[in-house]
Protein backbone atom coordinates (compact mmCIF):
# COMPACT_ATOMS: atom_id res chain seq x y z
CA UNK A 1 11.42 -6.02 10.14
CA UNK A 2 13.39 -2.52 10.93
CA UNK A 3 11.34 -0.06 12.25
CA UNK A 4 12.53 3.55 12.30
CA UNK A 5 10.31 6.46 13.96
CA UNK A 6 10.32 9.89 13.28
CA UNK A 7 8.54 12.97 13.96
CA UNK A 8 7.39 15.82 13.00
CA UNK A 9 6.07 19.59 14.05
CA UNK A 10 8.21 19.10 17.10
CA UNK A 11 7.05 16.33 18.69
CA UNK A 12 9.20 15.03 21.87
CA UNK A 13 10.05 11.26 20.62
CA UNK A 14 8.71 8.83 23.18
CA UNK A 15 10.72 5.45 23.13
CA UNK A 16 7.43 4.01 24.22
CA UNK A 17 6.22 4.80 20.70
CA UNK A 18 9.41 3.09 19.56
CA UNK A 19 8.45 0.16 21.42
CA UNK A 20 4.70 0.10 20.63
CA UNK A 21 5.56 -0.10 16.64
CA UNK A 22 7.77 -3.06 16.86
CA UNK A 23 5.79 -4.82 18.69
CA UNK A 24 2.40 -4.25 16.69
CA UNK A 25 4.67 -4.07 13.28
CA UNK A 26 5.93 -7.72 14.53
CA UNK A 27 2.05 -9.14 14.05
CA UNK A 28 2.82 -8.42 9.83
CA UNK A 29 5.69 -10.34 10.01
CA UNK A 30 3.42 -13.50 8.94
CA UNK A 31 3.26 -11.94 5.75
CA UNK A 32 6.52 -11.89 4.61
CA UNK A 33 9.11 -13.95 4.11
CA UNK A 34 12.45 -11.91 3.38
CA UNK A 35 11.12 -10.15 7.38
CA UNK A 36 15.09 -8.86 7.43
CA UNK A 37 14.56 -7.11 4.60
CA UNK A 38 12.09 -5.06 5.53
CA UNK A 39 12.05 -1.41 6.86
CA UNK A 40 8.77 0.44 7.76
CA UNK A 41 8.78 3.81 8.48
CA UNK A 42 6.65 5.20 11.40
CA UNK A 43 5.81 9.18 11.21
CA UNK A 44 4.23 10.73 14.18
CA UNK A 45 2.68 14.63 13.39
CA UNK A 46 0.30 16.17 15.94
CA UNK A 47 -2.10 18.41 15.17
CA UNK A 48 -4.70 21.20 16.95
CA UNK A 49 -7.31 18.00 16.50
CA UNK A 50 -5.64 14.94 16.80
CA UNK A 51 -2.50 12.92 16.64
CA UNK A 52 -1.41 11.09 13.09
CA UNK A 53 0.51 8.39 12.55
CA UNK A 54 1.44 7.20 9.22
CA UNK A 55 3.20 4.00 8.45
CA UNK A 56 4.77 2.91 5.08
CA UNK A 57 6.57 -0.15 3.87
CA UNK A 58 8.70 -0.47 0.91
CA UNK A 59 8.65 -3.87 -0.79
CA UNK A 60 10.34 -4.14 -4.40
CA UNK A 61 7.14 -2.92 -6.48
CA UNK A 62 4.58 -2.69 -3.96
CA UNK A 63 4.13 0.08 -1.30
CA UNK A 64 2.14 -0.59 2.02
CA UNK A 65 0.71 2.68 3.51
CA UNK A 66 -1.32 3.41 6.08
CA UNK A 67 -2.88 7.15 7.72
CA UNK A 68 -4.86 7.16 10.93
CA UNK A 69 -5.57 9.78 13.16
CA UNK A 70 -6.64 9.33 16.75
CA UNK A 71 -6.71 10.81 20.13
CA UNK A 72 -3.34 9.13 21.62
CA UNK A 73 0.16 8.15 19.38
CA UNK A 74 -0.46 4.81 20.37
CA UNK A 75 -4.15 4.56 19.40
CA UNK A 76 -3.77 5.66 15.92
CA UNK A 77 -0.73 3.28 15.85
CA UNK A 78 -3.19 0.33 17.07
CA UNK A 79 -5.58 1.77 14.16
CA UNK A 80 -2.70 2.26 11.32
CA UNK A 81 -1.34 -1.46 12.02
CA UNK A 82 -5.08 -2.99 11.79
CA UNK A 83 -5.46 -1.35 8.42
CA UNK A 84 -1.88 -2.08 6.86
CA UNK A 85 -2.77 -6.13 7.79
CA UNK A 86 -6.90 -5.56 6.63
CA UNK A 87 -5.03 -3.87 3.13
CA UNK A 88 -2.40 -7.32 2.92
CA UNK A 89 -5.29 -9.64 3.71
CA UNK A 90 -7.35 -7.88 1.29
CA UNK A 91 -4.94 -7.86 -1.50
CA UNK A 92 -3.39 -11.09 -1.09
CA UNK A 93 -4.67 -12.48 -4.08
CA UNK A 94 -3.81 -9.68 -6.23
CA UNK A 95 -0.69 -9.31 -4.94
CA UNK A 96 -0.10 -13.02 -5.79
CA UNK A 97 -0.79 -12.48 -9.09
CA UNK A 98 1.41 -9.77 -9.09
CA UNK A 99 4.61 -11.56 -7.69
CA UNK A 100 4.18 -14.50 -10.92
CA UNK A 101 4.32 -11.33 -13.46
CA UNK A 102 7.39 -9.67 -11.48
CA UNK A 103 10.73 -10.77 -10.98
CA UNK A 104 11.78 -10.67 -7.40
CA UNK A 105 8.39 -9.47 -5.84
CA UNK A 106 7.50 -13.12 -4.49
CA UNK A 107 10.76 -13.52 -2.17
CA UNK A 108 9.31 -10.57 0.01
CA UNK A 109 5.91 -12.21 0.68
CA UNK A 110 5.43 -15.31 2.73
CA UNK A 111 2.85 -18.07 1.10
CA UNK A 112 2.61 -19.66 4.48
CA UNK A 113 0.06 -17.79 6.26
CA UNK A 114 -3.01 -19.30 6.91
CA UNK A 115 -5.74 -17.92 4.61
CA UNK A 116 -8.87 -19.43 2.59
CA UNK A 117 -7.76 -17.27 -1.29
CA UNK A 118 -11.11 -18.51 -2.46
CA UNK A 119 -12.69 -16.62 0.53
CA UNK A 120 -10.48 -13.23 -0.22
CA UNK A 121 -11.05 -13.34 -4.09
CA UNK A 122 -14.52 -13.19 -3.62
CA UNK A 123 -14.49 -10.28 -1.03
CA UNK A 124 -12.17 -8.34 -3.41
CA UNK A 125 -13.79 -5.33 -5.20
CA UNK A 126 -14.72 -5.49 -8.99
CA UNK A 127 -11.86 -3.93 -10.80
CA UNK A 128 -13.42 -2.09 -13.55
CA UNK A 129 -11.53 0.36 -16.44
CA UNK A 130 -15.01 1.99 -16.97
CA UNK A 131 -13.40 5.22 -19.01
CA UNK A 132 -10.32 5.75 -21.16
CA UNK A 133 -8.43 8.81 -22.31
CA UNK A 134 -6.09 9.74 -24.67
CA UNK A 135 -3.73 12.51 -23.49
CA UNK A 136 -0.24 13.82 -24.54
CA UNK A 137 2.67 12.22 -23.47
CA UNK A 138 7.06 2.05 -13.04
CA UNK A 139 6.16 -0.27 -15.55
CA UNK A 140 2.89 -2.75 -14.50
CA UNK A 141 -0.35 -3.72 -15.37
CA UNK A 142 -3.69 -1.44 -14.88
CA UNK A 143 -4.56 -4.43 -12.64
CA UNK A 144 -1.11 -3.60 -10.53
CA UNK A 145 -1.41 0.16 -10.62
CA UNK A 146 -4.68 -0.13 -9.32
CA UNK A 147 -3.60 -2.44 -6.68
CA UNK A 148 -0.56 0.36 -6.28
CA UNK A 149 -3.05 2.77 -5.65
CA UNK A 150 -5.69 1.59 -3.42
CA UNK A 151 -2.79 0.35 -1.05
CA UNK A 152 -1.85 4.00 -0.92
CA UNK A 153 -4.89 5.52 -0.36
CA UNK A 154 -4.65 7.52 -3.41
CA UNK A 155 -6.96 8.59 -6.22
CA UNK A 156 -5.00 8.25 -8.65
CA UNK A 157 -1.29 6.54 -9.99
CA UNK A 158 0.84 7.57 -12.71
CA UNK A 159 2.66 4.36 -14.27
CA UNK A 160 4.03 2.65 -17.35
CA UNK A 161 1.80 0.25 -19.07
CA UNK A 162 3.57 -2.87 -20.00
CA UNK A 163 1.38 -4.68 -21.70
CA UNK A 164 1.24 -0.79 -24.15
CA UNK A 165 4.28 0.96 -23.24
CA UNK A 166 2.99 3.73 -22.93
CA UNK A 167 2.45 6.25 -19.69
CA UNK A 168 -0.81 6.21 -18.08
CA UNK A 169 -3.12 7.22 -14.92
CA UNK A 170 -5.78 5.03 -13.30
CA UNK A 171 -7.58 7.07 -11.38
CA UNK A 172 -10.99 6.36 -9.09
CA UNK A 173 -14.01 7.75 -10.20
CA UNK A 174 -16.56 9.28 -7.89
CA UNK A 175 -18.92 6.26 -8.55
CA UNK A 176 -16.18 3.97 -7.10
CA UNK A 177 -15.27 2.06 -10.45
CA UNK A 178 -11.90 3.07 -11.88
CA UNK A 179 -10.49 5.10 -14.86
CA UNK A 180 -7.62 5.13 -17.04
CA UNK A 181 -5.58 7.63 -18.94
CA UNK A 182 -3.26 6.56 -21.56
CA UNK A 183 -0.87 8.98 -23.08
CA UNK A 184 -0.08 9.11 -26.60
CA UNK A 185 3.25 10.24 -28.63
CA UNK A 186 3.08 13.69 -30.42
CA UNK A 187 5.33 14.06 -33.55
């Protein structure tokens, strides 16, 4: 996996932060199978109250992202790694089920590793479309937008329904079940 770090708010780039990420990013490497095809992007900001590091990964369909903020660069690094492998160990199953519907998504994950799938799915939160909406107005499955969004720590995530055509938000509600909007065509 390439690993490119940048900065930001004028942060002095330390090569031992350089260092630090490929060495921790190497421990993911289990996961995938196209490794060499791999880039994750490292993003160091420092603030008044802490230091941030974000971390994101571009597969074909999927995005791995991970925020942590911590007291030293290479703390929150520790922290951001940990969470990117607990969201891939987490997801595994779903993400399975998303490389059979999607041409091309399965070369970039590696089947190999060493986990019990029965164990996962059952640790795996209840996916639940507990509210839909009709409103004016990537293609994948609620199931895959959902996965989409939880992986990037968002809210919500706008996406093309396959299964409908038609555009559409899942969103997370403030009782932790999940939403969906689904856009209709105005003549």
């Amino acid at each position: 996996m390439k690993v490119t770090v940048r900065t930001k708010n004028k942060i002095d780039f330390v090569p031992k932060i350089k260092e630090h990420a490929e060495d921790k990013l190497a421990k993911l490497d289990q996961y995938f199978s196209r490794r060499e095809d791999l880039e994750a992007t490292v993003l160091c900001k420092e603030y008044d109250d802490g230091k941030v590091v974000e971390i994101t990964i571009p597969t074909k369909n999927i995005i791995l992202r991970a925020e942590v903020k911590a007291d030293t660069f290479l703390n929150a690094l520790d922290s951001a790694v940990d969470k990117l492998e607990s969201q891939i160990r987490r997801h595994k199953s779903k993400i399975y089920s998303s490389m059979k519907r999607r041409a091309g998504v399965a070369q970039y994950y590696s089947t190999n590793s060493d986990f019990d799938l029965e164990k996962m799915k059952t640790e795996l939160m209840v996916t639940n479309l507990v509210k839909s909406k009709s409103v004016e107005l990537k293609p994948m499955t609620p199931e895959d937008a959902i996965t989409q969004m939880e992986m990037l720590g968002h809210n919500f995530f706008v996406f093309l329904n396959v299964e409908t055509n038609k555009v559409c938000v899942v969103y997370l509600r403030e009782d932790h079940d999940y939403g969906i909007i689904e856009t209709s065509n105005v003549d």
